[in-house]
Protein backbone atom coordinates (compact mmCIF):
# COMPACT_ATOMS: atom_id res chain seq x y z
CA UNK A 1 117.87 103.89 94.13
CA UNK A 2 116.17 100.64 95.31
CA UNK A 3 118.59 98.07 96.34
CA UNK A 4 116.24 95.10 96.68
CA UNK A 5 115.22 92.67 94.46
CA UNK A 6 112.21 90.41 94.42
CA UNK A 7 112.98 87.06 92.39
CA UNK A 8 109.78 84.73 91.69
CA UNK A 9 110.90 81.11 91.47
CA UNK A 10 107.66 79.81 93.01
CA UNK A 11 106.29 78.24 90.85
CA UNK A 12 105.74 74.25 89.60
CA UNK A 13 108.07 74.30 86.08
CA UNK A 14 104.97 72.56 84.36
CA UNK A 15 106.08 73.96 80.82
CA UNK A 16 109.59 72.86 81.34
CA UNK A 17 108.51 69.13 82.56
CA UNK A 18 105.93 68.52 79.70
CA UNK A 19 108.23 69.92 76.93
CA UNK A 20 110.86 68.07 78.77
CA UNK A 21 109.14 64.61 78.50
CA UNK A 22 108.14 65.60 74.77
CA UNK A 23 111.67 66.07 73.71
CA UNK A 24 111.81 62.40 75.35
CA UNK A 25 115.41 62.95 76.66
CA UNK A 26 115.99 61.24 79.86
CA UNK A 27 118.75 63.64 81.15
CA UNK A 28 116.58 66.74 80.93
CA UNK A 29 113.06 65.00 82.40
CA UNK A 30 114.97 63.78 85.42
CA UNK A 31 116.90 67.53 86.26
CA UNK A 32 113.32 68.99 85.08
CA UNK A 33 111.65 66.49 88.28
CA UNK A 34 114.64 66.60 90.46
CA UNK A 35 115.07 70.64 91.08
CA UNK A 36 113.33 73.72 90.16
CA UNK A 37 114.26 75.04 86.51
CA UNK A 38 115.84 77.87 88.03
CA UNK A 39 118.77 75.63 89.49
CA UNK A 40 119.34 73.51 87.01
CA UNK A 41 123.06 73.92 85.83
CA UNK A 42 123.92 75.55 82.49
CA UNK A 43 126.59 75.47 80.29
CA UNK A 44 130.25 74.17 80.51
CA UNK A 45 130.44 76.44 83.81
CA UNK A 46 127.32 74.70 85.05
CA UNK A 47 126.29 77.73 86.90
CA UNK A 48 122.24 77.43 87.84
CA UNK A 49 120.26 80.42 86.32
CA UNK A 50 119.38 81.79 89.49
CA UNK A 51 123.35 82.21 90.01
CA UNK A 52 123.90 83.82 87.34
CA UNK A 53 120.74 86.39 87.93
CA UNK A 54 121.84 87.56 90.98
CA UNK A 55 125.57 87.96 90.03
CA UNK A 56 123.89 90.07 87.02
CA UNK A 57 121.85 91.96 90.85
CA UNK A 58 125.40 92.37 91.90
CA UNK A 59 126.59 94.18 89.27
CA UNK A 60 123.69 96.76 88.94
CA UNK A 61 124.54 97.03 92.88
CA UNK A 62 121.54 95.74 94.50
CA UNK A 63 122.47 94.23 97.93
CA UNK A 64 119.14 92.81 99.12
CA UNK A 65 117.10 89.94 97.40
CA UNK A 66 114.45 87.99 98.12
CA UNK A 67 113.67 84.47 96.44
CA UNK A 68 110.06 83.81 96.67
CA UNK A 69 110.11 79.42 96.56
CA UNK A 70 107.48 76.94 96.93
CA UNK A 71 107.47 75.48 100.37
CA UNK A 72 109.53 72.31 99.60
CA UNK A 73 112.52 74.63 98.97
CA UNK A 74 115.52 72.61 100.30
CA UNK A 75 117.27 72.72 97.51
CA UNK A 76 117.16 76.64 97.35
CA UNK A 77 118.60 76.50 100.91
CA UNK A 78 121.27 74.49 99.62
CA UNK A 79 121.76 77.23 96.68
CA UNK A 80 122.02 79.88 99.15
CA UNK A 81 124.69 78.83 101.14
CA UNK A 82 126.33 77.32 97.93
CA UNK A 83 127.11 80.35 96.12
CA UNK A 84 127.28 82.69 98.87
CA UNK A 85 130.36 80.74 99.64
CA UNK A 86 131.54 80.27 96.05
CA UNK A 87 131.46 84.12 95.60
CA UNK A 88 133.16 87.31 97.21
CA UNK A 89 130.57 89.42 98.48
CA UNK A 90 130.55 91.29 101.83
CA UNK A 91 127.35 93.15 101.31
CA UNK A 92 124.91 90.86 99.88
CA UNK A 93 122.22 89.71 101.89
CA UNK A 94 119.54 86.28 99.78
CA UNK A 95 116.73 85.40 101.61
CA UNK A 96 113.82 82.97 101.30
CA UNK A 97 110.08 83.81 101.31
CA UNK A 98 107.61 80.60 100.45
CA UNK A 99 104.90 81.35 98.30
CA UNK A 100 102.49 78.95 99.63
CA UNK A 101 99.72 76.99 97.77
CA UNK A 102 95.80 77.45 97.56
CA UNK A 103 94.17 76.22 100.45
CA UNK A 104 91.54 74.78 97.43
CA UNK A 105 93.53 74.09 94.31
CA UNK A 106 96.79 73.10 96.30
CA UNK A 107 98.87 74.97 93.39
CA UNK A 108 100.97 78.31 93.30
CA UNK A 109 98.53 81.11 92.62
CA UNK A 110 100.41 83.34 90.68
CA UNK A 111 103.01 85.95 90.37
CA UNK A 112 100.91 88.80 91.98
CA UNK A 113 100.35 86.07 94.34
CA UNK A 114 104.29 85.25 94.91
CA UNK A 115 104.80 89.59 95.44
CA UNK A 116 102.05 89.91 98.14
CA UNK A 117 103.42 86.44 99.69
CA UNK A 118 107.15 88.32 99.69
CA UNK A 119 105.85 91.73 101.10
CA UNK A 120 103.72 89.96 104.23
CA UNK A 121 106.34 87.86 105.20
CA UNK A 122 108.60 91.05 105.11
CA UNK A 123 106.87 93.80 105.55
CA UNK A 124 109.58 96.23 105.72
CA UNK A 125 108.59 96.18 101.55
CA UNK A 126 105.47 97.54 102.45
CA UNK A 127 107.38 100.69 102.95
CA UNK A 128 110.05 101.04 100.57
CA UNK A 129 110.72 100.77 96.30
CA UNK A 130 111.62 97.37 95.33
CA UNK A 131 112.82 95.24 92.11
CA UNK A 132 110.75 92.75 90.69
CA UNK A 133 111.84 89.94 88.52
CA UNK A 134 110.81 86.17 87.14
CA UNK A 135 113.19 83.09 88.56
CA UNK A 136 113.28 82.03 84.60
CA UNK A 137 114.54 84.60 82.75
CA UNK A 138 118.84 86.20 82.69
CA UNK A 139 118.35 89.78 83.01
CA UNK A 140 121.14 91.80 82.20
CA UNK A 141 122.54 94.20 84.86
CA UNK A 142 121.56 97.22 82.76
CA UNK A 143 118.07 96.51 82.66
CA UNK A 144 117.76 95.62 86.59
CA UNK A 145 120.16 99.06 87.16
CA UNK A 146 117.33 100.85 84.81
CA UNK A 147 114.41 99.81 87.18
CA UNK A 148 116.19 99.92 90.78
CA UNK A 149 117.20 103.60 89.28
CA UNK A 150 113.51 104.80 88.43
CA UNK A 151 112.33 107.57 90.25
CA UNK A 152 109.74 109.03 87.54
CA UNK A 153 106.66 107.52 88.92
CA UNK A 154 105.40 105.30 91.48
CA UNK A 155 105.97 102.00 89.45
CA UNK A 156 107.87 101.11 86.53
CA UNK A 157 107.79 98.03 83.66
CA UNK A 158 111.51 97.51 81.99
CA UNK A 159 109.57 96.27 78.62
CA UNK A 160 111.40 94.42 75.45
CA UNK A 161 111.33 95.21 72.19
CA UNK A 162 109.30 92.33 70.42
CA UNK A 163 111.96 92.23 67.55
CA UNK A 164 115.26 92.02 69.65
CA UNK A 165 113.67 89.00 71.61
CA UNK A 166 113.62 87.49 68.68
CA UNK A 167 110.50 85.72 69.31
CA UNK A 168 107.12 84.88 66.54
CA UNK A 169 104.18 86.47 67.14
CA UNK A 170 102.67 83.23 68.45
CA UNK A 171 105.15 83.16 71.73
CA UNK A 172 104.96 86.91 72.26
CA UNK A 173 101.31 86.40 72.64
CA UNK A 174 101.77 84.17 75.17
CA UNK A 175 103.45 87.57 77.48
CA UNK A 176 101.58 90.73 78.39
CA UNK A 177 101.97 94.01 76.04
CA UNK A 178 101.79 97.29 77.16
CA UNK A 179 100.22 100.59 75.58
CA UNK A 180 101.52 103.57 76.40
CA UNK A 181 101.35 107.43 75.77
CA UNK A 182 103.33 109.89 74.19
CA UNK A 183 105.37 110.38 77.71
CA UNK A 184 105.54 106.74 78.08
CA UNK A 185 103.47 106.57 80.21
CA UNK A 186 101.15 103.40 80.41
CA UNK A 187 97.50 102.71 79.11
CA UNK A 188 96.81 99.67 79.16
CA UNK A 189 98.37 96.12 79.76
CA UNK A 190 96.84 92.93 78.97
CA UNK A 191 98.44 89.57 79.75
CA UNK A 192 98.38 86.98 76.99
CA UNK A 193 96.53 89.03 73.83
CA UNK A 194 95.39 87.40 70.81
CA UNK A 195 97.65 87.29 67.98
CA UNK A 196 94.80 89.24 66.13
CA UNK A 197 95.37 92.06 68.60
CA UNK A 198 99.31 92.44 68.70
CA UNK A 199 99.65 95.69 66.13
CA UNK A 200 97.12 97.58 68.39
CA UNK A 201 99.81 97.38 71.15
CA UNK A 202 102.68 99.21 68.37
CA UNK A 203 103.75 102.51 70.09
CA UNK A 204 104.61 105.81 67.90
CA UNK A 205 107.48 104.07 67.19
CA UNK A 206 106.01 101.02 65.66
CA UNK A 207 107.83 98.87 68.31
CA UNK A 208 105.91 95.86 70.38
CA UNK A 209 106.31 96.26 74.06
CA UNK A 210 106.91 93.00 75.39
CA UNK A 211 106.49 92.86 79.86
CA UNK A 212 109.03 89.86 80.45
CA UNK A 213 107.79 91.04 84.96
CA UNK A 214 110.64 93.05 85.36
CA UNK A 215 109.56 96.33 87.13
CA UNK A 216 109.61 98.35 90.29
CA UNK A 217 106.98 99.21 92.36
CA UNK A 218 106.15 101.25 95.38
CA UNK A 219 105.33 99.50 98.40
CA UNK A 220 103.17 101.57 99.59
CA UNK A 221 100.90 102.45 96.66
CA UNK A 222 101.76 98.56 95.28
CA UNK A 223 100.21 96.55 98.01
CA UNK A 224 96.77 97.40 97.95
CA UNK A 225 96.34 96.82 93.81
CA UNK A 226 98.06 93.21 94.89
CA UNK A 227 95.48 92.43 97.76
CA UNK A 228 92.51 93.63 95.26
CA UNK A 229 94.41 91.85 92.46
CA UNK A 230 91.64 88.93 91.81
CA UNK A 231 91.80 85.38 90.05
CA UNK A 232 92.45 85.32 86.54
CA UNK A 233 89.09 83.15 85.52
CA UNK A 234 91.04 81.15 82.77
CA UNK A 235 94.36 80.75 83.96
CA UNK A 236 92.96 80.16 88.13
CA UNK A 237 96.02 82.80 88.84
CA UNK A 238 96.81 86.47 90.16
CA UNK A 239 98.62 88.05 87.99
CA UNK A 240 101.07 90.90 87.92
CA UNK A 241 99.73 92.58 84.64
CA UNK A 242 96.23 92.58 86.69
CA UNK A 243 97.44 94.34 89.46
CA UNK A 244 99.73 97.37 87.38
CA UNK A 245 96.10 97.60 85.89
CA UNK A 246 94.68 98.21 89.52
CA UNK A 247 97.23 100.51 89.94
CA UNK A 248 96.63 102.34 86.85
CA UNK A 249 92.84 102.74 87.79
CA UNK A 250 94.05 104.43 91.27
CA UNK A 251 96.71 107.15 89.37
CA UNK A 252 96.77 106.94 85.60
CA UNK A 253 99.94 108.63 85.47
CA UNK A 254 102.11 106.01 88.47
CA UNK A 255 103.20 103.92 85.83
CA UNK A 256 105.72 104.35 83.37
CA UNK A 257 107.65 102.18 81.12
CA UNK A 258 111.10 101.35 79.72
CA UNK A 259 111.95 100.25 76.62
CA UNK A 260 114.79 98.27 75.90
CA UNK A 261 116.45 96.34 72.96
CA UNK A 262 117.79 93.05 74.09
CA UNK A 263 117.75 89.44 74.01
CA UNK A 264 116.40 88.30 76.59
CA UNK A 265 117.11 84.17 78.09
CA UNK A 266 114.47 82.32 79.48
CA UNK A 267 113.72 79.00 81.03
CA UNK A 268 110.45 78.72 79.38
CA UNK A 269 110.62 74.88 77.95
CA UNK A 270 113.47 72.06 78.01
CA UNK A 271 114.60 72.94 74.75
CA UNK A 272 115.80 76.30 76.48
CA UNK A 273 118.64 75.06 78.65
CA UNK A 274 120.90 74.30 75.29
CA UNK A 275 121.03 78.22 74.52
CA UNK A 276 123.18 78.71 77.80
CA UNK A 277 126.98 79.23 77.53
């Protein structure tokens, strides 16, 4: 079983700020400026997401994570200490890797990026299975215990069900699907498909398989598809979906996926932090 978890909370929160200012409420644009989405507190407990993420870590007994932040990452120092003293745990280790910006475009490059970032500055994940996930989204325990458990193949996506996220077919286009075989096993995964080309993605089942970047990879075998992985020419990012395709080129049999039926929260726009009890 992996016991460490990669968390990607690099990134700027550009969705959340603009939908932020177009809701036009002032208390949500100034936490949406003030701290990164993934501290923001939720709910009557006000407990950030990133909180409750790794309490969900906890739970599916992972003892080592990693939080991948953009250099100016105070506040996540403040986190660290906050709730490591706010909760009862002996064994759990949070560190801090930066994820820093393009020499050129001065912006976060990615979340294949954010990974290689993690595994230089600690390269002990060069050499060992880890658990990847996105700063923005609530993972249950289950689902992180399902990927820190995998041991089929090298790599492994945890993919939703398009249904059960309850999303239209206009958001889900904005993930990556996955095609995979008869062994699960996957083809093919392509980030941000047309909604002309989401029933080609159905598997035998009928059933939409969303990648919300929760997986585990192989260090070993993992690193080289993220130092090959190359800019995306629309979106001027590495992605993750780019390098499991890298991978896939090297062994068409290392990855595998999971399919799971849940809701899934996410941090994607302003309008987001309501849904949080």
């Amino acid at each position: 079983m992996s016991n460490t978890l990669v968390i990607m909370a690099g990134g700027r929160s550009s969705r959340m700020k603009q939908s932020a200012a177009e809701l036009n409420d002032k208390t949500l644009m100034a936490q949406a400026q003030s701290v990164h989405k993934s501290l923001i507190p939720l709910g009557p407990s006000q407990t950030p997401l990133l909180s409750r993420l790794c309490l969900e870590a906890a739970k599916a007994n992972i003892r080592e994570i990693i939080v991948v932040t953009s250099p100016e990452n105070e506040a996540f120092l403040s986190w660290r200490t906050d709730f490591l003293n706010s909760y009862s745990f002996n064994d759990l280790n949070i560190a801090l890797a930066i994820q820093f910006p393009s020499k050129e475009t001065f912006k976060p490059m990615g979340t294949a990026d954010a990974v290689l970032q993690a595994m230089e500055q600690y390269p002990q994940l060069q050499k060992q299975r880890f658990v990847i996930a996105n700063g923005d989204n609530l993972y249950s325990a289950q689902a992180l215990s399902l990927a820190a458990q995998h041991r089929l193949s090298d790599h492994a996506l945890i993919n939703y069900e398009a249904k059960a996220l309850g999303y239209d077919d206009l958001r889900i286009s904005a993930f990556a699907l996955v095609s995979v075989d008869a062994q699960d096993r996957v083809i093919d995964i392509v980030e941000k498909p047309a909604v002309s080309m989401l029933n080609t993605f159905r598997d035998a089942n009928g059933y939409l398989r969303v990648s919300m970047n929760l997986c585990v990879v192989n260090g070993p075998s993992f690193y080289p598809a993220l130092q090959a992985c190359p800019i995306n020419a629309l979106r001027g990012e590495k992605e993750l979906p780019e390098a499991f395709r890298i991978a896939l080129k090297a062994d068409r049999s290392s990855v595998y996926s999971y399919l799971i039926h849940q809701a899934l929260p996410d941090l994607t726009s302003a309008a987001d932090l309501g849904s949080f009890s």
